[in-house]
Protein backbone atom coordinates (compact mmCIF):
# COMPACT_ATOMS: atom_id res chain seq x y z
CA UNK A 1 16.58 34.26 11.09
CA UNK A 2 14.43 32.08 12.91
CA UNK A 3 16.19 29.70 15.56
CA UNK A 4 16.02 25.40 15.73
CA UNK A 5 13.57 25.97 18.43
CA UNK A 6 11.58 28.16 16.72
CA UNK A 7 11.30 26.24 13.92
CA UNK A 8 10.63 23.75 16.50
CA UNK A 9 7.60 25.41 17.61
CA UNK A 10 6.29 26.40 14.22
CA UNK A 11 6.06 23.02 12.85
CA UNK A 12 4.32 21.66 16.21
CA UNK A 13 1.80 24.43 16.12
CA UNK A 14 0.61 23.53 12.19
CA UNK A 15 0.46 19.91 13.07
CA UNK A 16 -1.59 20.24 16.14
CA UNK A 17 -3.81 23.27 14.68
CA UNK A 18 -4.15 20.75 11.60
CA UNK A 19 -5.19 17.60 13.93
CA UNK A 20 -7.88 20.02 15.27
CA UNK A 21 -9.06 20.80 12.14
CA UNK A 22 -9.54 17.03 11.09
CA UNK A 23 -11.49 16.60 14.34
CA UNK A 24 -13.45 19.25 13.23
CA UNK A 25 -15.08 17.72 10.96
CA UNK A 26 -15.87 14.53 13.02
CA UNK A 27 -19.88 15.62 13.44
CA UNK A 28 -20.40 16.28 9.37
CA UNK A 29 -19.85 12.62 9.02
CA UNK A 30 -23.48 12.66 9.67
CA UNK A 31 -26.78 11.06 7.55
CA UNK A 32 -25.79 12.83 5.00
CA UNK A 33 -22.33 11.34 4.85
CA UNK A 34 -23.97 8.13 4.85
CA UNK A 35 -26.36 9.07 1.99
CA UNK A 36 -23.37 9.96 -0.59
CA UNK A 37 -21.83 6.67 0.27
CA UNK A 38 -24.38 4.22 -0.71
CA UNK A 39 -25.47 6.25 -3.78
CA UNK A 40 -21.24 6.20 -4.59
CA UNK A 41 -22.23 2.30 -3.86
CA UNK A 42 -24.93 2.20 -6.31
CA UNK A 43 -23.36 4.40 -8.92
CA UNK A 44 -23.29 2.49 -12.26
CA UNK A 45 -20.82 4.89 -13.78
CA UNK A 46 -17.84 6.50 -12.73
CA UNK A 47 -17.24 9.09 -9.88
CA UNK A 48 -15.80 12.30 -11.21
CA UNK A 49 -13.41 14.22 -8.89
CA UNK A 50 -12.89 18.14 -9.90
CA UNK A 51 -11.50 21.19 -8.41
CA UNK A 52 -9.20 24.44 -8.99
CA UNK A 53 -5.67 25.12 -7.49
CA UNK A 54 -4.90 23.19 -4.24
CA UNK A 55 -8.37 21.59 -4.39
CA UNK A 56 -7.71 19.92 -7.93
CA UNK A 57 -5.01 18.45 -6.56
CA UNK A 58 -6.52 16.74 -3.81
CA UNK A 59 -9.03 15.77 -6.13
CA UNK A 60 -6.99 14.11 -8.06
CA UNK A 61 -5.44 12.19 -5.42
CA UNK A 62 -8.71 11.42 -3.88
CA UNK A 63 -9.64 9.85 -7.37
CA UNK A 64 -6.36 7.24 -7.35
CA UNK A 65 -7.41 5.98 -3.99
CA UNK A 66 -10.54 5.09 -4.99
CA UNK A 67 -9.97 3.73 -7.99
CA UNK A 68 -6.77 1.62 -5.85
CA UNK A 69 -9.68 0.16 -3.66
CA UNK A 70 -12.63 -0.74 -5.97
CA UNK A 71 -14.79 2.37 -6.72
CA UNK A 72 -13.93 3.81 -10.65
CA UNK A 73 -13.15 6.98 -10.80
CA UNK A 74 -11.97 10.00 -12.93
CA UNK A 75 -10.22 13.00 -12.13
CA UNK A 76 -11.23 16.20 -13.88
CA UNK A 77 -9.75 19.77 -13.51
CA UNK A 78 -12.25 21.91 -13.58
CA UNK A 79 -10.60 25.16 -15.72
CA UNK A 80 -10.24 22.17 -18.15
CA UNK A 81 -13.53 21.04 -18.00
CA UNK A 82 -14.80 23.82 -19.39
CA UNK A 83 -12.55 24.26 -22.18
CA UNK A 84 -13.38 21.01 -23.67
CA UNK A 85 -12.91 18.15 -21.15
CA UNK A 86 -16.47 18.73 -19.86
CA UNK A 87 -16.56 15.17 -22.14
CA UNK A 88 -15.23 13.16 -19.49
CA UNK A 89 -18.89 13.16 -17.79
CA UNK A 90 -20.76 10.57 -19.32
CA UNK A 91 -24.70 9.86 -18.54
CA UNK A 92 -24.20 7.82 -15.23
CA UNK A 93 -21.55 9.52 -13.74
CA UNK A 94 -21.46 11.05 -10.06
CA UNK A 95 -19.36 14.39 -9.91
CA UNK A 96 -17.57 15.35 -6.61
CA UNK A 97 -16.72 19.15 -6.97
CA UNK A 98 -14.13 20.22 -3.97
CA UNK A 99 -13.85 23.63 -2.90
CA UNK A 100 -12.78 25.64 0.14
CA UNK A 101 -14.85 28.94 -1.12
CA UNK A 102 -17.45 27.35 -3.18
CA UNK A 103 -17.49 30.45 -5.22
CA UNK A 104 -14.28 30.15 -7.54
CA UNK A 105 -15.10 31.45 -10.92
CA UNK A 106 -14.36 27.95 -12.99
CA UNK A 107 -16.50 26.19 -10.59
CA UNK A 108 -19.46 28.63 -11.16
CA UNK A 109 -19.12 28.08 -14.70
CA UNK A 110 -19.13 24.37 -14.32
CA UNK A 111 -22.13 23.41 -12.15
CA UNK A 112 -24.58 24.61 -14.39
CA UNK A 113 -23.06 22.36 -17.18
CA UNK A 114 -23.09 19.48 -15.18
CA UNK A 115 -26.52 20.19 -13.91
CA UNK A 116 -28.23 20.23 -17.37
CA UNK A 117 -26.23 17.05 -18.38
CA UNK A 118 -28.68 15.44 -15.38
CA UNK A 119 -25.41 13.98 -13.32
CA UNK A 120 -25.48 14.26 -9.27
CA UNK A 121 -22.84 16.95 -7.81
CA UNK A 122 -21.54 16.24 -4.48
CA UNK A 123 -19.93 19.28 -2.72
CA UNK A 124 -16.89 18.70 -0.34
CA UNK A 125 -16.89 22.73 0.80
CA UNK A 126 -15.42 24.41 3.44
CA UNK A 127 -18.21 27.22 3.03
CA UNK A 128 -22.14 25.85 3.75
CA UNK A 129 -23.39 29.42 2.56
CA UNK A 130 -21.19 29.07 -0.86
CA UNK A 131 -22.64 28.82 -4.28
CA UNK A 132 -21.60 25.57 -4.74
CA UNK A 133 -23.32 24.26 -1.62
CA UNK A 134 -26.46 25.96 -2.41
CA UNK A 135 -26.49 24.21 -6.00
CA UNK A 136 -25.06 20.49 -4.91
CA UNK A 137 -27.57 17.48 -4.52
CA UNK A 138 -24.92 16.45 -1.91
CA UNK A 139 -22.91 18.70 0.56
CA UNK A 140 -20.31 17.03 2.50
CA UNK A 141 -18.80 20.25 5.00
CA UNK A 142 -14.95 20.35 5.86
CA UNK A 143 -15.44 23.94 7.12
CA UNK A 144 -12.76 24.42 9.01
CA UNK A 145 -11.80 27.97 12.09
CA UNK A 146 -7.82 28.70 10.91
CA UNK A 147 -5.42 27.22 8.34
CA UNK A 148 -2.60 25.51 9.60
CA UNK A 149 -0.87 28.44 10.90
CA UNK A 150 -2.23 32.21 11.89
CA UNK A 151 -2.22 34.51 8.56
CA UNK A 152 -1.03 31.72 7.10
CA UNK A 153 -3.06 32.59 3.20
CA UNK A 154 -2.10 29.48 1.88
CA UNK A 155 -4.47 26.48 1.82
CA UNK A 156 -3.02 23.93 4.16
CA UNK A 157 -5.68 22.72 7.17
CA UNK A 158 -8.67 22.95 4.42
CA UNK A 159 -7.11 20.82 1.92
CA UNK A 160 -6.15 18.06 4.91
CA UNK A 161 -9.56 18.21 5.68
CA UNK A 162 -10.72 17.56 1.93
CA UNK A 163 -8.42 14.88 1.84
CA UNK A 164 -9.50 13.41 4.76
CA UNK A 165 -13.19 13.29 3.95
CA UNK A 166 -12.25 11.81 0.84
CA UNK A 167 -10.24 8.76 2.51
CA UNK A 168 -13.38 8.51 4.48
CA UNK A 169 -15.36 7.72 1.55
CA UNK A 170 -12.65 5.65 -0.23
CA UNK A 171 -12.52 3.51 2.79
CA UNK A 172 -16.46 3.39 3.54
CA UNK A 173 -16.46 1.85 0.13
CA UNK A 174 -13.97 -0.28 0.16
CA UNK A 175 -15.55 -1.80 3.27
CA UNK A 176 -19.49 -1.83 1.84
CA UNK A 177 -18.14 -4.04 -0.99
CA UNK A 178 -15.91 -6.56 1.25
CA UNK A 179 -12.66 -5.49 -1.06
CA UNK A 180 -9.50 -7.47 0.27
CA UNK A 181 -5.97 -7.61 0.52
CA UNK A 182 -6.06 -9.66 -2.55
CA UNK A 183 -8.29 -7.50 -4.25
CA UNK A 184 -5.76 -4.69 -3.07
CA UNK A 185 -3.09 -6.59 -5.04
CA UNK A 186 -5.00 -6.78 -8.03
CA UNK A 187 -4.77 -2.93 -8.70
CA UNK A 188 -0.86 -2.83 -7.21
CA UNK A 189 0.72 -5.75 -9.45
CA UNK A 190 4.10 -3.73 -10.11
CA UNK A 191 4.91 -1.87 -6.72
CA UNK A 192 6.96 -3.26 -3.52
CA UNK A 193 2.97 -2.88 -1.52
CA UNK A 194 1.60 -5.73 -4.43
CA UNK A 195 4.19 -7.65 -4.48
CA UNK A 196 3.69 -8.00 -0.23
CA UNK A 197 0.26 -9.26 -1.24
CA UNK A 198 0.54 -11.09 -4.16
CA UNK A 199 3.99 -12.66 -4.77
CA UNK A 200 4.60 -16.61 -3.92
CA UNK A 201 7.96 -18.62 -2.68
CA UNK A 202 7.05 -20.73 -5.69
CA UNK A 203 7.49 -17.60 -7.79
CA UNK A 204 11.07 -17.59 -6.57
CA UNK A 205 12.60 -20.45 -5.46
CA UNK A 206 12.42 -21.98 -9.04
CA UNK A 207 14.88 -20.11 -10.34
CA UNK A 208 17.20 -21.31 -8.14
CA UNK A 209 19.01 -24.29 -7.64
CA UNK A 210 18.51 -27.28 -5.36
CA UNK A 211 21.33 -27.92 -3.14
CA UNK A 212 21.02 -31.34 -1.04
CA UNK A 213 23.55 -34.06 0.67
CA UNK A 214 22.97 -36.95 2.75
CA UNK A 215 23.30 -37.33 5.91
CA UNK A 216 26.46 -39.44 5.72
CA UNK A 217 28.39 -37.12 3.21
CA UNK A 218 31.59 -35.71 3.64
CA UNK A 219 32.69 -32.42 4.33
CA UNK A 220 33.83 -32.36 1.15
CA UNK A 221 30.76 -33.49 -0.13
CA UNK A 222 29.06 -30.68 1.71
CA UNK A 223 31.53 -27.82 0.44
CA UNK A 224 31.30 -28.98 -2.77
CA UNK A 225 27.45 -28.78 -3.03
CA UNK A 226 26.89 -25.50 -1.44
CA UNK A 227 29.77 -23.79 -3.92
CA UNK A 228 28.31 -25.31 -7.27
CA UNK A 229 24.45 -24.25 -6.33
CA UNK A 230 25.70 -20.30 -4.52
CA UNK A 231 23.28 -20.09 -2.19
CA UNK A 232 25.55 -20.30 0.97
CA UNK A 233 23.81 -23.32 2.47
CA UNK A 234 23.01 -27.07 1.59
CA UNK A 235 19.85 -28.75 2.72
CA UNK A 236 20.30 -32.79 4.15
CA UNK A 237 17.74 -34.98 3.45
CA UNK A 238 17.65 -38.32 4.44
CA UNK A 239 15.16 -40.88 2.24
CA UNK A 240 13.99 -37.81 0.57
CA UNK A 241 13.16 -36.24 4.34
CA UNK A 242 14.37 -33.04 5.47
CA UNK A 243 16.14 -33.37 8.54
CA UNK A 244 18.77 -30.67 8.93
CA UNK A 245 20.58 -27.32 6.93
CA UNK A 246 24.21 -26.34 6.96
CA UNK A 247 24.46 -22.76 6.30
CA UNK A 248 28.30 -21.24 5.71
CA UNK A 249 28.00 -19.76 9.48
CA UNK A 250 27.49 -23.76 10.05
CA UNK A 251 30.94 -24.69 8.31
CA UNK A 252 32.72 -21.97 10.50
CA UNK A 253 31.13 -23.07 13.96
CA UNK A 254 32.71 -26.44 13.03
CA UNK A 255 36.33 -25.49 11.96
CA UNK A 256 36.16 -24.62 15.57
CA UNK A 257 35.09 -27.44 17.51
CA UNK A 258 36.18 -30.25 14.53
CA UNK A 259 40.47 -29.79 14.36
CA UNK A 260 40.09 -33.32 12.50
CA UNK A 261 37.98 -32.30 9.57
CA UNK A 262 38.56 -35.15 7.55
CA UNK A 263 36.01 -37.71 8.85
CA UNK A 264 33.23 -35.08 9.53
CA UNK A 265 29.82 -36.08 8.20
CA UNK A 266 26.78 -33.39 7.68
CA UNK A 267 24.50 -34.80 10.15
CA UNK A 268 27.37 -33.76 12.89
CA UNK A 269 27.47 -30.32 11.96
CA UNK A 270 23.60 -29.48 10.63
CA UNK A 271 21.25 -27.04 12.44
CA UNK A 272 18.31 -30.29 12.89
CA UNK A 273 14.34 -29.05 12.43
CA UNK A 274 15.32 -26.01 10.34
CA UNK A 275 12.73 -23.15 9.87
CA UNK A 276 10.99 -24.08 6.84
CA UNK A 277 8.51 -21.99 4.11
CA UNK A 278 5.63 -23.71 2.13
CA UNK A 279 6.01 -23.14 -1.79
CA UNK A 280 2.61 -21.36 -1.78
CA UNK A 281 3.60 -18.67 0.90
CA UNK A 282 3.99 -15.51 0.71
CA UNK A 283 7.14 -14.38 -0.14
CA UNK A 284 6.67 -11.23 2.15
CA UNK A 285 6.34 -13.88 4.92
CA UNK A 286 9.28 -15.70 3.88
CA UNK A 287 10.86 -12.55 4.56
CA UNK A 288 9.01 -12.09 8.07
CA UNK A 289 10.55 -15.35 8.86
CA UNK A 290 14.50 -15.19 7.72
CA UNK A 291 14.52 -11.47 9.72
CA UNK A 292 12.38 -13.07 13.24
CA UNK A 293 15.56 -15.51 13.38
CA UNK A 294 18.09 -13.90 11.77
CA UNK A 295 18.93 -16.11 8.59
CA UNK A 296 19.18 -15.73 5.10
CA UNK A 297 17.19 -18.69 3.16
CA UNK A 298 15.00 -20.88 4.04
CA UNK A 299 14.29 -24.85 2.70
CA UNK A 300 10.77 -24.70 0.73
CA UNK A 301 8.15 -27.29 1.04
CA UNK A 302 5.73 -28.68 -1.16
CA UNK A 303 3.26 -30.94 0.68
CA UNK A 304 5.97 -31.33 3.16
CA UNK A 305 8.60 -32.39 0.38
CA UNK A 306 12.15 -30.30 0.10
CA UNK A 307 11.96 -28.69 -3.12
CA UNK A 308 14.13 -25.71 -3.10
CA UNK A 309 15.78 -23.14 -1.38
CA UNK A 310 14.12 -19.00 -1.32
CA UNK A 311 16.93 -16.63 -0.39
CA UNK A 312 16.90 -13.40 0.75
CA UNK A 313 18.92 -12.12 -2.36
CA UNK A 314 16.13 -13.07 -4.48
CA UNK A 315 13.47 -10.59 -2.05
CA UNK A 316 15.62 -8.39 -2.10
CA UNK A 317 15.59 -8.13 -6.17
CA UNK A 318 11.84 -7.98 -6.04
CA UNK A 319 11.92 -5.18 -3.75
CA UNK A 320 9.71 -6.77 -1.50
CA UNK A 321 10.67 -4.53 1.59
């Protein structure tokens, strides 16, 4: 039984023999590199991504990034491909085979095919004298010394470095073709990272109510308002001007320096200049906002008019973290 500090050890000796593999392959992002890039740029079909065992799935993975930043593309697993799915290759497609031998069985089977359907193969390898990099238009090399642990069989420092040269190229891409943060958002509608990049206070605050007193209203008044619209705070205009907030921490603050309650009017006890939010915001900065000063809502503007109230109930249901 291995001790905590073993363990300890074991785990610091993959990651850094792992780092040092990535590094390794720092000088094979060389012309060549740069060649596979802008034909992936100039591609008019999709890019197919196959492999076998650990490979396919980094393939596969590979495929979903780049399809999450702009460049369309398939994943394919090669023992499928040749029983049948070999019809996912259509006449303009580029085909990225990865391997760490180059000389699996499934993958000898498939180049061929591919080759005499006329479509490209790029090779990410970790063997420059394999089979596959032999018959590839492209090789892309993520040879790398050791796995991620001596006699460790198990594919663990080669597949990092597949995966890396394959963010490499996603990324490449995504930069060539000037693909933004709203583009991003495009392709993540439904997750928490979308919603960061896409999702407006005016999204929000309209399903809430609009609480408001004047400046000259009663406590009463001001209890009143913030308990029929539940949002723990009432906004005081004056002349249709924002001018202050009272939050609930507001009302407590004053029990203690007011013992005469009765003849207290809102403008003595709001917070004056509250932070505000602009309707067309985005809500993940609304949220940036209420946690830099520690509140929980915030008065929205439209062309500096108070038209609502965004709370931080209402992130928090959109899972906008």
């Amino acid at each position: 039984m291995l001790s905590t500090e073993d363990i300890h050890k074991i785990a610091v000796q993959v990651v850094e023999n792992e780092s040092n593999a990535i590094k390794s392959i720092i000088p094979q992002l060389n012309q060549s590199f740069s060649e596979v890039v802008l034909l992936m740029l100039e591609n008019k079909g999709n890019i197919v991504f196959s492999g076998i065992g650990k490979s396919a799935i980094i393939a596969q993975k590979i495929a979903a990034t780049m399809n999450s930043t702009g460049t369309s593309s398939v994943f394919m697993h090669a023992a499928d491909a040749i029983h049948g799915d070999l019809g996912i290759i259509r006449e303009n497609d580029l085909v990225v085979l990865l391997s760490k031998s180059g000389e699996t069985p499934e993958i000898k089977v498939l180049v061929p095919l591919i080759k005499l359907r006329g479509n490209k193969i790029i090779a990410i390898v970790g063997n420059r004298n394999s089979y596959l990099a032999h018959q590839a238009d492209y090789v892309l090399d993520v040879t790398v010394d050791n796995e991620g642990f001596p006699n460790n069989p198990a594919p663990t420092s080669s597949t990092t470095a597949q995966l890396v040269m394959g963010d490499a190229l996603a990324i490449c891409l995504m930069q060539c073709r000037g693909f933004s943060t709203d583009d991003f958002a495009k392709f993540h509608p439904g997750g928490a990272l979308g919603k960061q990049l896409y999702l407006r206070v005016k999204d929000l605050y309209i399903n809430n109510e609009k609480p408001e007193v004047g400046p000259n209203d009663s406590l009463a008044q001001v209890i009143i308002e913030m308990t029929k619209r539940r949002l723990g705070a009432a906004v005081v205009t004056d002349n249709g001007k924002l001018i202050g907030i009272i939050t609930d921490g507001d009302l407590r603050r004053m029990l203690l320096k007011h013992p005469d309650i009765e003849h207290v009017k809102a403008k003595e006890i709001m917070t004056p200049n509250p932070k505000t939010i602009g309707e067309d915001d985005l809500v993940a900065d609304a949220l940036h906002k209420m946690r830099q000063n520690s509140i929980t809502q915030l008065p929205v503007l439209k062309e500096g008019q108070y038209v609502g109230v965004i709370h931080l109930h209402d992130i928090l249901k959109e899972g906008v973290l």
